[in-house]
Structure formats: structure tokens, C-alpha cells
C-alpha atoms as a PDB file:
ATOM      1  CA  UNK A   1    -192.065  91.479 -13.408  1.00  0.00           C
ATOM      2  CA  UNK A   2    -194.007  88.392 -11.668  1.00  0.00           C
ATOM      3  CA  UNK A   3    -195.411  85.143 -12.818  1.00  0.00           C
ATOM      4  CA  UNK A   4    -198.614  83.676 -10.999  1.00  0.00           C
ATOM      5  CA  UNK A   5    -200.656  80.724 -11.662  1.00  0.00           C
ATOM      6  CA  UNK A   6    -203.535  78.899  -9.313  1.00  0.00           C
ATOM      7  CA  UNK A   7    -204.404  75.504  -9.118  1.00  0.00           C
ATOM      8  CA  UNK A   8    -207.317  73.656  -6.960  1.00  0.00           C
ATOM      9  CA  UNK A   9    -207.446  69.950  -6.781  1.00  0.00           C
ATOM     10  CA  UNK A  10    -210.818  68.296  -5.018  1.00  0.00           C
ATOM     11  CA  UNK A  11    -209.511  65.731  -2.493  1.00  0.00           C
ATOM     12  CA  UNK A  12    -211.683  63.310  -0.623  1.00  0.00           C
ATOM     13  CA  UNK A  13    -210.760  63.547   2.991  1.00  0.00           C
ATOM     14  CA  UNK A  14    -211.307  66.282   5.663  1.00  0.00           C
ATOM     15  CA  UNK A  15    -208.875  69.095   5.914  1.00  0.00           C
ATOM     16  CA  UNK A  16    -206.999  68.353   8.692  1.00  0.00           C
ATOM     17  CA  UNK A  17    -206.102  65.102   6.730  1.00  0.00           C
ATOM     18  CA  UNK A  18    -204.799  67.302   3.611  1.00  0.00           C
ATOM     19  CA  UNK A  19    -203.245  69.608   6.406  1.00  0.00           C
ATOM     20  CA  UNK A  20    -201.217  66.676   7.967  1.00  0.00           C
ATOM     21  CA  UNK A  21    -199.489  65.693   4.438  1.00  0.00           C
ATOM     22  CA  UNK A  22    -199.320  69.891   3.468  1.00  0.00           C
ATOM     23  CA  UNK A  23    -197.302  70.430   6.494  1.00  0.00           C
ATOM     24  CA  UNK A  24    -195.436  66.969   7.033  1.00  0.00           C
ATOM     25  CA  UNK A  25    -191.962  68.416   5.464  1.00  0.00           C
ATOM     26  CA  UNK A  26    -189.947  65.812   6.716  1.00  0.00           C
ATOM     27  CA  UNK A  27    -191.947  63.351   4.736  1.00  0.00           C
ATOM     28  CA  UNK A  28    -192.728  65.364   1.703  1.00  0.00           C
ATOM     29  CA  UNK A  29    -189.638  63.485  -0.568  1.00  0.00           C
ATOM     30  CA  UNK A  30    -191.157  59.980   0.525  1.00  0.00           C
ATOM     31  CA  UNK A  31    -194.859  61.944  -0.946  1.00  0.00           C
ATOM     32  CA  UNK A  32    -194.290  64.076  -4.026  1.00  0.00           C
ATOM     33  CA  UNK A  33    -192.069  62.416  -6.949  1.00  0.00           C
ATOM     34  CA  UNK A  34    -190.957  65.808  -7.573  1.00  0.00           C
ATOM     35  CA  UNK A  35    -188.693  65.984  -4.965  1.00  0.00           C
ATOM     36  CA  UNK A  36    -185.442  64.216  -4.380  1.00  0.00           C
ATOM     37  CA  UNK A  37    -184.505  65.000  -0.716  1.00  0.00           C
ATOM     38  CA  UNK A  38    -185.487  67.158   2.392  1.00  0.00           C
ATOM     39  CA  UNK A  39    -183.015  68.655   4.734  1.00  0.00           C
ATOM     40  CA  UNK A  40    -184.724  70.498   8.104  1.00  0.00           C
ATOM     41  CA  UNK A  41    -182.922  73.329   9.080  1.00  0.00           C
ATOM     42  CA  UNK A  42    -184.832  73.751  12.087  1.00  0.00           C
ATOM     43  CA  UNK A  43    -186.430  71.875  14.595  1.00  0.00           C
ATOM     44  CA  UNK A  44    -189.925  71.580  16.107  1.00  0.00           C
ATOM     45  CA  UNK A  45    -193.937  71.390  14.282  1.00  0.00           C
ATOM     46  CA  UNK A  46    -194.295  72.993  11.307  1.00  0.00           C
ATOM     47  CA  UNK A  47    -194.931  76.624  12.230  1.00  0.00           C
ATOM     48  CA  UNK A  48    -194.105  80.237  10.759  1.00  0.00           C
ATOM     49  CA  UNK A  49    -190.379  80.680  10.262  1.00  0.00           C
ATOM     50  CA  UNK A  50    -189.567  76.750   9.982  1.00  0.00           C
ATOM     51  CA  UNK A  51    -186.858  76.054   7.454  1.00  0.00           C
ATOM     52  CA  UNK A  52    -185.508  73.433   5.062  1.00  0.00           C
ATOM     53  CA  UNK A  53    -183.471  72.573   1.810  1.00  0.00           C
ATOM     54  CA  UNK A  54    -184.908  70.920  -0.455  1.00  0.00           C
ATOM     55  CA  UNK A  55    -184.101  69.206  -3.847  1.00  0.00           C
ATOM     56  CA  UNK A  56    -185.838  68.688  -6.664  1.00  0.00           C
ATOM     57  CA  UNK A  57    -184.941  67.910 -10.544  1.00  0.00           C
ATOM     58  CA  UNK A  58    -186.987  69.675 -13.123  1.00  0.00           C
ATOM     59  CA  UNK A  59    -185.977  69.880 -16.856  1.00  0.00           C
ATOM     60  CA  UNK A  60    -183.403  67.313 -16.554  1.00  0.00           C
ATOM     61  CA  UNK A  61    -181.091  69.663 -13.554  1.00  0.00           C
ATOM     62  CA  UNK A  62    -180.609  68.774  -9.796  1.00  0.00           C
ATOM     63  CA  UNK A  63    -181.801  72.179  -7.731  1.00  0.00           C
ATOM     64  CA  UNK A  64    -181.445  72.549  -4.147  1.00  0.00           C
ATOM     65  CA  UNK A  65    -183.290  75.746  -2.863  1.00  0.00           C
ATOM     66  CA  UNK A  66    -183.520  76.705   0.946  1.00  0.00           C
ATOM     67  CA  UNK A  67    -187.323  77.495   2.111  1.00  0.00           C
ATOM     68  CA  UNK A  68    -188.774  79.304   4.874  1.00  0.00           C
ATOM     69  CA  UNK A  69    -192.792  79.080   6.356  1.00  0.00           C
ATOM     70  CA  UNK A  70    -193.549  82.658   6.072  1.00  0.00           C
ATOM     71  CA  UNK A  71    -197.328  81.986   7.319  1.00  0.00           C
ATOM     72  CA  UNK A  72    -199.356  78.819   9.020  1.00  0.00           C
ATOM     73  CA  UNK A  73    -203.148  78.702   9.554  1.00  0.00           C
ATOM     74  CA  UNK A  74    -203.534  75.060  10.540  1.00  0.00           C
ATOM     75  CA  UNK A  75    -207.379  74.586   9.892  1.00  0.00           C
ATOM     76  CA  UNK A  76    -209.691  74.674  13.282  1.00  0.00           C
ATOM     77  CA  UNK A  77    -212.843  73.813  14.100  1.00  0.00           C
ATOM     78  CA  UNK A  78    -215.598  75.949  12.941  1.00  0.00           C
ATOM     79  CA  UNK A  79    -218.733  77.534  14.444  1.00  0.00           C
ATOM     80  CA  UNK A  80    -221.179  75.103  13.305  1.00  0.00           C
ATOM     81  CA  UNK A  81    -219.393  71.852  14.063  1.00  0.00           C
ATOM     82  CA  UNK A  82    -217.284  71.294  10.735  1.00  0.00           C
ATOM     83  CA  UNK A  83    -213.258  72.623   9.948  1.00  0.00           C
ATOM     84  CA  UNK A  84    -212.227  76.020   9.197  1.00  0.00           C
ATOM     85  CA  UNK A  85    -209.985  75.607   6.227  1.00  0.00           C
ATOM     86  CA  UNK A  86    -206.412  76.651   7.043  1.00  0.00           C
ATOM     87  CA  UNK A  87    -203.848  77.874   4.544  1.00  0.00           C
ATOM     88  CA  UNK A  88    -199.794  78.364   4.711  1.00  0.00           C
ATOM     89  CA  UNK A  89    -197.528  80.341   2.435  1.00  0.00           C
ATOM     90  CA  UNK A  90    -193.608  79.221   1.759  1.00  0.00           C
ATOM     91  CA  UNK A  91    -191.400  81.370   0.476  1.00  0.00           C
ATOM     92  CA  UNK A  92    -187.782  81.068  -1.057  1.00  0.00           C
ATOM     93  CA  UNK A  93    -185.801  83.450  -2.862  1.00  0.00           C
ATOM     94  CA  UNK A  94    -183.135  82.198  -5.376  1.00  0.00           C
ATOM     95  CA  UNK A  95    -181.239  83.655  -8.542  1.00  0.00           C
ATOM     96  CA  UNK A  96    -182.873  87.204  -8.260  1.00  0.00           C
ATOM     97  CA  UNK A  97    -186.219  85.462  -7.798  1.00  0.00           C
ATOM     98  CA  UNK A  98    -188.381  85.485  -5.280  1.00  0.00           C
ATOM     99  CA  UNK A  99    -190.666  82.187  -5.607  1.00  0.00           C
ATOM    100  CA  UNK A 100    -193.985  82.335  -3.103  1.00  0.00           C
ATOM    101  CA  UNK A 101    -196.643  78.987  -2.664  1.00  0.00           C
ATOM    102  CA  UNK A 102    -199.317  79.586  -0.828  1.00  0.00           C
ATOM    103  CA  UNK A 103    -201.654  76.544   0.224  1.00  0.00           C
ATOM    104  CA  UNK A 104    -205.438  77.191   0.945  1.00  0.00           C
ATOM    105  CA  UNK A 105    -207.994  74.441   2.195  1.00  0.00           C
ATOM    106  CA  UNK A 106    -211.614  74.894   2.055  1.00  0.00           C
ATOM    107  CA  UNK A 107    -214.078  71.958   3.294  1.00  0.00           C
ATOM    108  CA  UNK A 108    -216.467  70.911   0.324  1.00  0.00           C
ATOM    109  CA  UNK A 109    -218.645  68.425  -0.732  1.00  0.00           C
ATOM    110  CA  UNK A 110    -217.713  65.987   1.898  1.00  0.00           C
ATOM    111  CA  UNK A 111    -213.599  66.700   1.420  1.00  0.00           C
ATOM    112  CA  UNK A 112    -211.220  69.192   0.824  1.00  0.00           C
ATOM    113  CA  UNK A 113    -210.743  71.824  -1.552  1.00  0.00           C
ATOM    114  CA  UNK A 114    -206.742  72.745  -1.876  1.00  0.00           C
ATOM    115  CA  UNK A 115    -205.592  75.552  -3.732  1.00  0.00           C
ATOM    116  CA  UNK A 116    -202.199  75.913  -4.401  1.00  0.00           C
ATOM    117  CA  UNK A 117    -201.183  79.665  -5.588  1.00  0.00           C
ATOM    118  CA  UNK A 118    -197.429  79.954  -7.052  1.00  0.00           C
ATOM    119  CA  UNK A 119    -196.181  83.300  -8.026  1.00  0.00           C
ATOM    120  CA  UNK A 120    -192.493  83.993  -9.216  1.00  0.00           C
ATOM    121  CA  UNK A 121    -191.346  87.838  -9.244  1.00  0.00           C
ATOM    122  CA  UNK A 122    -187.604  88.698 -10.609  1.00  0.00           C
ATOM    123  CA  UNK A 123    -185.977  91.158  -8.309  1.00  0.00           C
ATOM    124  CA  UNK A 124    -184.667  94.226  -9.784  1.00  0.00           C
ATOM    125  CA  UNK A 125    -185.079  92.788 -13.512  1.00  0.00           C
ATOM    126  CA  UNK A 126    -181.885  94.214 -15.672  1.00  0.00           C
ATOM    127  CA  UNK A 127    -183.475  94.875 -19.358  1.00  0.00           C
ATOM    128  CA  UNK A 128    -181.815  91.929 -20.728  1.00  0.00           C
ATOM    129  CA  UNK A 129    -183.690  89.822 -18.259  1.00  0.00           C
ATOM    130  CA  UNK A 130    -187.341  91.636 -18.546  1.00  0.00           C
ATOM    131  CA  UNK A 131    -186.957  90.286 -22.053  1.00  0.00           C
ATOM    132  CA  UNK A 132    -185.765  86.657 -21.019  1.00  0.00           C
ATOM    133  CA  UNK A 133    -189.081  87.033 -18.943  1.00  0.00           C
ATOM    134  CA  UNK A 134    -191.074  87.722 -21.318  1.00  0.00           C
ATOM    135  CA  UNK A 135    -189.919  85.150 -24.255  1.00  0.00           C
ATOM    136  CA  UNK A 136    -189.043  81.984 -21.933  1.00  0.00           C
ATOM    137  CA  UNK A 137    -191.456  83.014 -18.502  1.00  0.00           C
ATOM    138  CA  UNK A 138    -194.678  81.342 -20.193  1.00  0.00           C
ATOM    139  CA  UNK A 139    -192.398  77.868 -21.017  1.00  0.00           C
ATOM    140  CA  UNK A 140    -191.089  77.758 -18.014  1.00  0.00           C
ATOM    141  CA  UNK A 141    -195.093  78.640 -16.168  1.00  0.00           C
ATOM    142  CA  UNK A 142    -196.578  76.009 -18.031  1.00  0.00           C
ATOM    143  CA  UNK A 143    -193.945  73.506 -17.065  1.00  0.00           C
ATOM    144  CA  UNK A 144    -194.081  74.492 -13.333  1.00  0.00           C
ATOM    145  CA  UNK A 145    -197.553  74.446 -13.630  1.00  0.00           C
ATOM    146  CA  UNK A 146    -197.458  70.910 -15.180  1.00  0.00           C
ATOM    147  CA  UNK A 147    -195.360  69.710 -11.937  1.00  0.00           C
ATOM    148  CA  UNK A 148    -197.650  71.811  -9.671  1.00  0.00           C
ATOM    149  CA  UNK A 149    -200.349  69.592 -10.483  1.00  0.00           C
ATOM    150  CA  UNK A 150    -198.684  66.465  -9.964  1.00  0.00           C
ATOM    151  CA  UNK A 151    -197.424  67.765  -6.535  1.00  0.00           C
ATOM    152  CA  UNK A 152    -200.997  68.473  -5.645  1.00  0.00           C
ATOM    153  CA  UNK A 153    -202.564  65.403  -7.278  1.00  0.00           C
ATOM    154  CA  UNK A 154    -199.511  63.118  -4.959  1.00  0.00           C
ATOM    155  CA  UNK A 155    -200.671  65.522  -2.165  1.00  0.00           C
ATOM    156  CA  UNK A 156    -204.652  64.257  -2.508  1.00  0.00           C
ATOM    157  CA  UNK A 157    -203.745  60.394  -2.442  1.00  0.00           C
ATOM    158  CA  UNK A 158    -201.689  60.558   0.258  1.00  0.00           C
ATOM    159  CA  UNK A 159    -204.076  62.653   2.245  1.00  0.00           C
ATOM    160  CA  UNK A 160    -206.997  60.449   1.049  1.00  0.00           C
ATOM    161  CA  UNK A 161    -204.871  57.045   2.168  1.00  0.00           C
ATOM    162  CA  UNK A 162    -204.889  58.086   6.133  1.00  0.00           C
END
């Protein structure tokens, strides 16, 4: 049993502008009000397999989940002179969830297209918790959805301020 949702947010700078803030973990507390620290749990540019905790309140309770790059396609240049749009998927896997985000930018219009993709599948769902799924997993979408947007919207001023 999985929850999904997509949201794309229109920013007004180039991709590898969007990129830089996407990828810049270590500064991601100081850009999205959603989180309340970062801890790097590896070193190095942001690459497949770099880790880090990080904490974030929703509904009123402190969380601190570990998360892992699971795929990184900074954008490039393309054939005829503009960016390819990269993308990047995180993972993290707690309470018999696994959670998966997976960033896409596509050049438009003179900026940047970001899509942010967030699915949520329960491991080996007991019966009790296929129907907890099913009666609270639309609350608790909308609301993630809800700060989704916010992350993306703090994600498009900060790219569009460099």
C-alpha cells in the first residue's frame, strides 16, 4: 500500500541555479522553514549514496529521520547550447515506511521547471495498518503535500536570489 503525490513549481532562474539550492544539504535548514537541523553523515559533493539526519517538526512533533541520495543527475549542458535538466531521488525508510522524493528540473520559459515527486509505501502492511492507511493516509497526504509546497516554493526564492 503506497501514497504518491507530484508537485511542479515554475522558478525563475536557470537550472543549475535550482540545482545548487536542491543539492546544498548542508544549507537546506538555513533554506526550508520546514526543517530544524541537518546532520552530514558523510563527507564530500552531493553525490549518490551521500547521507544525513535531518529534523523536521510537522503536526506539532520533533522527527529526526536518516536519508540517503539513492540517484544524482546534476543538469549538463545540452546539444543546442541550453541545460539538460537534471533530477535526484532521496530515499529514507522509517517506521515500516519507505518514504522516496525524487527532484526533476526541466528548463522552461526562460527558468526552471522543478518537480518534486513524493511517494510513501508501508512495508509489509499488518491488516490493522492497511486500514490505518486507508482512513488517516489521505490526512496525512494532504498535509505533506501542504509542506511539500512550501519546501518547493522556499526552494524557488532561494534559487531565484543567486
Amino acid at each position: 500500500m503506497d501514497h504518491k503525490t507530484s508537485l511542479t513549481q515554475h522558478i525563475k532562474a536557470p537550472a543549475d541555479k535550482v540545482w545548487a539550492v536542491v543539492s546544498d544539504i548542508p544549507g537546506s535548514a538555513a533554506t526550508l522553514s520546514g526543517i530544524d537541523s541537518v546532520q552530514m553523515l558523510t563527507a564530500g559533493p552531493y553525490a549518490e549514496g551521500t547521507r544525513w539526519k535531518e529534523t523536521r517538526t510537522m503536526m506539532g512533533r520533533s522527527q529526526t529521520m536518516e536519508l540517503w541520495v539513492a540517484q544524482c543527475e546534476p543538469p549538463s549542458p545540452g546539444r543546442d547550447g541550453g541545460t539538460r535538466g537534471g533530477s535526484t531521488t532521496v530515499k529514507a525508510r522509517q517506521g515500516g515506511a519507505d518514504y522516496t522524493s525524487r527532484f526533476a528540473l526541466v528548463e522552461r520559459d526562460g527558468g526552471t521547471d522543478l518537480t518534486l515527486t513524493f511517494g510513501a509505501e508501508v512495508i509489509k502492511p499488518t491488516r490493522l495498518g492497511r486500514i490505518m492507511m486507508a482512513v488517516l493516509g489521505p490526512i496525512g497526504m494532504r498535509i505533506t503535500r501542504k509542506a511539500l509546497a512550501k519546501d518547493l516554493a522556499e526552494i524557488a526564492a532561494k534559487a531565484e536570489s543567486l
